[in-house]
N, C-alpha and C. Protein backbone atom coordinates (compact mmCIF):
# COMPACT_ATOMS: atom_id res chain seq x y z
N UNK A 1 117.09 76.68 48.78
CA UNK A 1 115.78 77.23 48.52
C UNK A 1 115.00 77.41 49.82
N UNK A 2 115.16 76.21 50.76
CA UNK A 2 114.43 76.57 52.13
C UNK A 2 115.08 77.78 52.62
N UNK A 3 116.22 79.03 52.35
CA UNK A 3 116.38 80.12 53.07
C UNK A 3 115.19 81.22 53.05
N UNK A 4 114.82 80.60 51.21
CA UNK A 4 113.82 81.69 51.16
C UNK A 4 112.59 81.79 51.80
N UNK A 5 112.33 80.64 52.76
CA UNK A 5 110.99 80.32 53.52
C UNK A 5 111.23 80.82 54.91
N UNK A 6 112.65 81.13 55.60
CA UNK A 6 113.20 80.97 56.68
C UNK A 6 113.00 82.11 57.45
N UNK A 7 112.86 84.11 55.98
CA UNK A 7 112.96 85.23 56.69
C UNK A 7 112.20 86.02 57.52
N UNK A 8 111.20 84.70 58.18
CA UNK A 8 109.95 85.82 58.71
C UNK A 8 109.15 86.10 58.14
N UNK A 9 108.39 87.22 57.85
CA UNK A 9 107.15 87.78 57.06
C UNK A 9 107.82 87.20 56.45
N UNK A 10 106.92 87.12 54.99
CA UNK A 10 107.08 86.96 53.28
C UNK A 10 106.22 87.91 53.10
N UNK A 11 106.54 88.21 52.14
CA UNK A 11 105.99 89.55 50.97
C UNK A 11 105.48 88.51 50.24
N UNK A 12 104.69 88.70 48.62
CA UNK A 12 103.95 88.20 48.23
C UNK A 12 104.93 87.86 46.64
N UNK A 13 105.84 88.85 47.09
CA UNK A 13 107.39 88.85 45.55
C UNK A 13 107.90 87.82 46.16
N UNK A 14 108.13 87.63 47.58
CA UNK A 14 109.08 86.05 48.28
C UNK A 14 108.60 84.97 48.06
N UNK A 15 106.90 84.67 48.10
CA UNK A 15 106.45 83.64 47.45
C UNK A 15 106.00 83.34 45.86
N UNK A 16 106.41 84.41 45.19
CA UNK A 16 106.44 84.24 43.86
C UNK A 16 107.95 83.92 43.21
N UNK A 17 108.63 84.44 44.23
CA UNK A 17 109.90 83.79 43.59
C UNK A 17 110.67 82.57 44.38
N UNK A 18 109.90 82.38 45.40
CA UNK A 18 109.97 81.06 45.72
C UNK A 18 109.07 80.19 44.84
N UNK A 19 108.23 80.32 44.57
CA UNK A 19 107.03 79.10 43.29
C UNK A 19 107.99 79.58 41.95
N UNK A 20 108.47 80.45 41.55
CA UNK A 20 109.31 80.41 40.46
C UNK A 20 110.67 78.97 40.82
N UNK A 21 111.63 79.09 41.81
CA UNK A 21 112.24 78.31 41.64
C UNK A 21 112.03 76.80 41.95
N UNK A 22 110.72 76.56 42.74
CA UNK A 22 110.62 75.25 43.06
C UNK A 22 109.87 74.92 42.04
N UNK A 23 109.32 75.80 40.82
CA UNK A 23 108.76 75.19 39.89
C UNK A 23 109.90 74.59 38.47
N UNK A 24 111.01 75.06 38.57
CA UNK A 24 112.21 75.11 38.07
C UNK A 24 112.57 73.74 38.75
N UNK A 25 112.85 73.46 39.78
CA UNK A 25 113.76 72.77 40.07
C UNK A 25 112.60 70.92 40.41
N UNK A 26 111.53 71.19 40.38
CA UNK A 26 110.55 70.18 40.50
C UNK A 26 110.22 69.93 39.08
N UNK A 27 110.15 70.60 38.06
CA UNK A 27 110.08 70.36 37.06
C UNK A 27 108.14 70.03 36.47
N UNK A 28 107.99 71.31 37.81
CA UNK A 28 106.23 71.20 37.87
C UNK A 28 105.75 71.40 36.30
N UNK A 29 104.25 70.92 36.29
CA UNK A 29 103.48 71.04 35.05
C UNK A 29 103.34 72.88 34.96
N UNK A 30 103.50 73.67 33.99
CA UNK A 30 103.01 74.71 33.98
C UNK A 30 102.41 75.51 33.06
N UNK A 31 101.44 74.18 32.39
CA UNK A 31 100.36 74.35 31.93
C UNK A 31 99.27 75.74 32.59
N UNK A 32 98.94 76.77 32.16
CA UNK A 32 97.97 77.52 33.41
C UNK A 32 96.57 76.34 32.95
N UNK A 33 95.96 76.20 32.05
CA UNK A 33 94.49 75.83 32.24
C UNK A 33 94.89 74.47 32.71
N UNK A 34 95.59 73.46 33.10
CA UNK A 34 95.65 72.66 34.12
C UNK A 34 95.58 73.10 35.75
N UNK A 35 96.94 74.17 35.73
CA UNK A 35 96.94 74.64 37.02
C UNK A 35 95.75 74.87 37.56
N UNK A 36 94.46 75.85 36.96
CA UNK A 36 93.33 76.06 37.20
C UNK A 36 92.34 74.74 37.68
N UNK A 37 92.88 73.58 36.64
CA UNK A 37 92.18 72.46 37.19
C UNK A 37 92.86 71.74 38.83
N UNK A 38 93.76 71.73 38.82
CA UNK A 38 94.58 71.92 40.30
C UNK A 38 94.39 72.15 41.38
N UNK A 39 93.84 73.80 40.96
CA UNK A 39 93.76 74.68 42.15
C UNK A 39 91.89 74.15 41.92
N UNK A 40 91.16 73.82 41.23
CA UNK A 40 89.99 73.71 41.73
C UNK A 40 89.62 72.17 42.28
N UNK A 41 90.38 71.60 42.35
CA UNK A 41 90.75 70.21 43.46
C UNK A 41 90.95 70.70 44.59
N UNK A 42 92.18 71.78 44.89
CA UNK A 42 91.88 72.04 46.22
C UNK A 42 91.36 72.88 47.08
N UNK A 43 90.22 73.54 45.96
CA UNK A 43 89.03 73.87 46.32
C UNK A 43 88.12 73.10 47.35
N UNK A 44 87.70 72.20 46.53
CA UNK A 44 87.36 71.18 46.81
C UNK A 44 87.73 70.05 48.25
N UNK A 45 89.24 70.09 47.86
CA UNK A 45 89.50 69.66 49.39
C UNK A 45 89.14 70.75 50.84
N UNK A 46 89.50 72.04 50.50
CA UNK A 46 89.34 73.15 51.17
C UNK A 46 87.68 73.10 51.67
N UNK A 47 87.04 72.40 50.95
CA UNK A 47 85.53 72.48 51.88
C UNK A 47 85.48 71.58 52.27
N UNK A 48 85.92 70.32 51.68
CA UNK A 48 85.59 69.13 53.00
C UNK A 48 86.56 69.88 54.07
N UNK A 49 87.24 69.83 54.34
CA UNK A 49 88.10 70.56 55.74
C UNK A 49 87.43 71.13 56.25
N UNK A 50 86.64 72.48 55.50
CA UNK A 50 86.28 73.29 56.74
C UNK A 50 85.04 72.68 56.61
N UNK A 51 84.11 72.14 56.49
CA UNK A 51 83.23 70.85 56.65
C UNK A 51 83.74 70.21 57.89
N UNK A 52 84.41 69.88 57.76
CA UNK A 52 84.75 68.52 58.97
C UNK A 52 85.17 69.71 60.19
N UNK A 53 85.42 70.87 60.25
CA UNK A 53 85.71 71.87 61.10
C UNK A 53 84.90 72.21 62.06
N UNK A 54 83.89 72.58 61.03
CA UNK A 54 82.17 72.66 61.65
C UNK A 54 81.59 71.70 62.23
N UNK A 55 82.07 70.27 62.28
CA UNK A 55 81.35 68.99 63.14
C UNK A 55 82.03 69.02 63.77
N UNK A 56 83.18 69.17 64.25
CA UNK A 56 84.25 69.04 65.75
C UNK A 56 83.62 68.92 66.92
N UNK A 57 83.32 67.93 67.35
CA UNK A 57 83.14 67.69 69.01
C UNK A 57 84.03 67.68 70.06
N UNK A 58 85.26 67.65 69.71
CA UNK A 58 86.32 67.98 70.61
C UNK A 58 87.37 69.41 70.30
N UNK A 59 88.60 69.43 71.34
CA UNK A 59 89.36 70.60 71.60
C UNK A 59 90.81 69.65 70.55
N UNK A 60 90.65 68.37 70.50
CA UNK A 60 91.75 68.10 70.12
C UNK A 60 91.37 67.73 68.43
N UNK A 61 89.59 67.43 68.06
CA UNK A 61 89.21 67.22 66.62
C UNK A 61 89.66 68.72 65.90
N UNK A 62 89.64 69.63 66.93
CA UNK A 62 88.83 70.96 65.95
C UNK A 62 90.96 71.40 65.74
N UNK A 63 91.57 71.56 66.48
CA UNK A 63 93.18 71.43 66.60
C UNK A 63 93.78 70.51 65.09
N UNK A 64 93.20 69.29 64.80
CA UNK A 64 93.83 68.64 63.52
C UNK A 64 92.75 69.26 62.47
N UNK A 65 91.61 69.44 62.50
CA UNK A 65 90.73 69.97 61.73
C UNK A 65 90.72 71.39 60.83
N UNK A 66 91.61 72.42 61.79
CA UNK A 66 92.37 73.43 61.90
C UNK A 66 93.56 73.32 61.14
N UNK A 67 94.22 72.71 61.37
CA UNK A 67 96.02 72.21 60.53
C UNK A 67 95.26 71.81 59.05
N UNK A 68 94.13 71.18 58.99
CA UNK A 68 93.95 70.64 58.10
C UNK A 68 93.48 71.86 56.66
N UNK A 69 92.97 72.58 57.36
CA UNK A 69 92.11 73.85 56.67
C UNK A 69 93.46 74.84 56.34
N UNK A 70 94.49 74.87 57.44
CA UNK A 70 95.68 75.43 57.02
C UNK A 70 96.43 74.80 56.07
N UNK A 71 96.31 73.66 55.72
CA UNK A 71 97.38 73.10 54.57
C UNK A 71 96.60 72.96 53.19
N UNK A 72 95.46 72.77 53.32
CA UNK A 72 94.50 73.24 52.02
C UNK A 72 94.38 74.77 51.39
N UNK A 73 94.40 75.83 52.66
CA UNK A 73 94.09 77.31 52.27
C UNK A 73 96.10 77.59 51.75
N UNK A 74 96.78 76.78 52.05
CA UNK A 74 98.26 76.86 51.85
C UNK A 74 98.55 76.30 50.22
N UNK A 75 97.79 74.92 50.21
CA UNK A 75 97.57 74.82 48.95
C UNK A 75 97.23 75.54 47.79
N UNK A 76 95.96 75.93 48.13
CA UNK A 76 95.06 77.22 47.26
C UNK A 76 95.98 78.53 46.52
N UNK A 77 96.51 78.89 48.26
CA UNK A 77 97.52 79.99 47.95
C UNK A 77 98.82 79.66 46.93
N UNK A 78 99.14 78.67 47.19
CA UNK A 78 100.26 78.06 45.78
C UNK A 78 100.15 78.09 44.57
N UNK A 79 98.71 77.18 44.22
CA UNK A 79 98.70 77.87 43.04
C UNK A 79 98.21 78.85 42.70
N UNK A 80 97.74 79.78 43.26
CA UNK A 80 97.48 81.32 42.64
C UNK A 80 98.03 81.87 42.58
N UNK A 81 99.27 81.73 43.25
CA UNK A 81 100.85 82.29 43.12
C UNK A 81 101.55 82.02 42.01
N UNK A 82 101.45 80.35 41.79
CA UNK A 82 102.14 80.30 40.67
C UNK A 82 101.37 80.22 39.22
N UNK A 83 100.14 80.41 39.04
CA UNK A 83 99.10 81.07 37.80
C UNK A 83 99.96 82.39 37.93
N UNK A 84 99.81 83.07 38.91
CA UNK A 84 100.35 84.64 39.00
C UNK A 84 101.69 84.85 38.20
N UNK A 85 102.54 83.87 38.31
CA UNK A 85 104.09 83.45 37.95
C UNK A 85 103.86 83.09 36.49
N UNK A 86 103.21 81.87 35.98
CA UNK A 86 102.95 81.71 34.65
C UNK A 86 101.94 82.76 33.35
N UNK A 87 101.50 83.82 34.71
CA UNK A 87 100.60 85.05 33.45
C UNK A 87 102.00 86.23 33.58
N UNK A 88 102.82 86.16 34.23
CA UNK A 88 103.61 87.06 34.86
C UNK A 88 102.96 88.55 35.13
N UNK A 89 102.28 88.24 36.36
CA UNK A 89 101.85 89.04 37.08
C UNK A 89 102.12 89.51 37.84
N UNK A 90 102.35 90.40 38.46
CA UNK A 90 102.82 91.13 40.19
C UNK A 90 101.86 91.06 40.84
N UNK A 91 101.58 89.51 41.74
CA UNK A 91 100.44 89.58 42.21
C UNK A 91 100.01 90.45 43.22
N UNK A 92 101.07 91.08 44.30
CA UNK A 92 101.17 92.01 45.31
C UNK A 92 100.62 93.53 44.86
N UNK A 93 101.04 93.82 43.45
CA UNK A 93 100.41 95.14 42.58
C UNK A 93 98.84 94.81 42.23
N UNK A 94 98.93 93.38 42.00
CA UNK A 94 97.41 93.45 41.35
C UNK A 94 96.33 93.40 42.29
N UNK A 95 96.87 93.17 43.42
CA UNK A 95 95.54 92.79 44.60
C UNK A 95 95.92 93.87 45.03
N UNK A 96 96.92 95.18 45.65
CA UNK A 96 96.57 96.21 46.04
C UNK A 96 95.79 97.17 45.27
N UNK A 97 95.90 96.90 43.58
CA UNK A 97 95.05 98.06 43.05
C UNK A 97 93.61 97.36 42.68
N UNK A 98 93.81 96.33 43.25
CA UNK A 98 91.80 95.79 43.31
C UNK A 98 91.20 96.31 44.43
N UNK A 99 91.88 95.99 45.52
CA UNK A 99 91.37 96.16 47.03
C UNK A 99 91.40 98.18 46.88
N UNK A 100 92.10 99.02 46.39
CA UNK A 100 91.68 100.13 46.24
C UNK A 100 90.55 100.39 45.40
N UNK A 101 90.72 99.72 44.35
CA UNK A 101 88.90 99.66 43.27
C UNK A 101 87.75 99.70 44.25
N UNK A 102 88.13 98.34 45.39
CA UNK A 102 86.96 97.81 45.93
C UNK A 102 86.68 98.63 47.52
N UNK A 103 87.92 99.81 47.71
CA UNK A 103 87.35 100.33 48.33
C UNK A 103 86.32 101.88 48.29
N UNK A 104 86.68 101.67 47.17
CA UNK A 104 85.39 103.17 46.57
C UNK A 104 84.19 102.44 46.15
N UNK A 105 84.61 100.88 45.88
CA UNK A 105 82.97 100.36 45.81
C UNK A 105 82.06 100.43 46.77
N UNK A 106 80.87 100.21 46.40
CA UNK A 106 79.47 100.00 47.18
C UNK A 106 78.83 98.56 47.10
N UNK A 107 78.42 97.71 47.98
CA UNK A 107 77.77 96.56 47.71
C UNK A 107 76.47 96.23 48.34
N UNK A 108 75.93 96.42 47.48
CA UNK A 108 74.55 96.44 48.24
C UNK A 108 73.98 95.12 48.97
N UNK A 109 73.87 95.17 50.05
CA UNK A 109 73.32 93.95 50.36
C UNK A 109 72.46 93.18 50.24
N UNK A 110 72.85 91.91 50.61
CA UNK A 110 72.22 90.72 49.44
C UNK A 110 70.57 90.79 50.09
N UNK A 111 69.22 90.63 49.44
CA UNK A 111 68.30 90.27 50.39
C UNK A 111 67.77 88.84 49.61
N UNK A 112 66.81 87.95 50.60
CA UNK A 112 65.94 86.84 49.75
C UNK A 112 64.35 87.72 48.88
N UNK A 113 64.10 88.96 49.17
CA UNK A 113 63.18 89.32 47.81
C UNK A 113 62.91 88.75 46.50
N UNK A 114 62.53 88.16 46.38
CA UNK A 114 62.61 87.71 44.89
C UNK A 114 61.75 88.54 44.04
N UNK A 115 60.90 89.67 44.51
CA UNK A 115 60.13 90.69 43.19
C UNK A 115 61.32 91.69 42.49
């Protein structure tokens, strides 16, 4: 299974069918409304990280602080991959035809006005 981590880029089908078999062979929960509870734990961890990112007083705090924000945003990405896997989704189809939606959108910018 580690070959499939080994080829360089990954496509977004390489990490869905990599979370397909390590969910197979781990014998993960794949419950989705758990997963959701899951992935919003490491939400959660994902801001203390980049929390503790933003206080860095050193070259060598902000370096583990960094790894740290990478293995949480690595987390995150897992399970939305594998929600993606348990709705059987093509997540690579579904985020290119959002990001085309969202590029004919308009967003108006946010102001503090409150009238």
């Amino acid at each position: 299974m580690m070959d499939l981590l080994s080829g360089g880029a990954l496509a977004l089908q390489d990490l869905q069918t990599f979370h397909k078999k390590l969910d197979k062979e781990k014998q993960f929960d794949q419950d989705m409304v758990r997963n959701i509870a899951y992935l919003s734990g490491e939400i959660g961890e994902l801001v203390s990280a980049i929390r503790r990112l933003q206080k860095v007083q050193s070259l060598s705090e902000e370096i583990e602080a960094r790894d740290q924000v990478g293995e949480e945003l690595a987390d995150c990405l897992a399970y939305v991959v594998k929600l993606a896997n348990y709705a059987e989704i093509d997540l690579h189809e579904a985020y290119v035809n959002k990001m085309r939606r969202n590029l004919k959108r308009e967003w108006r910018p946010k102001t503090n006005d409150s009238s």
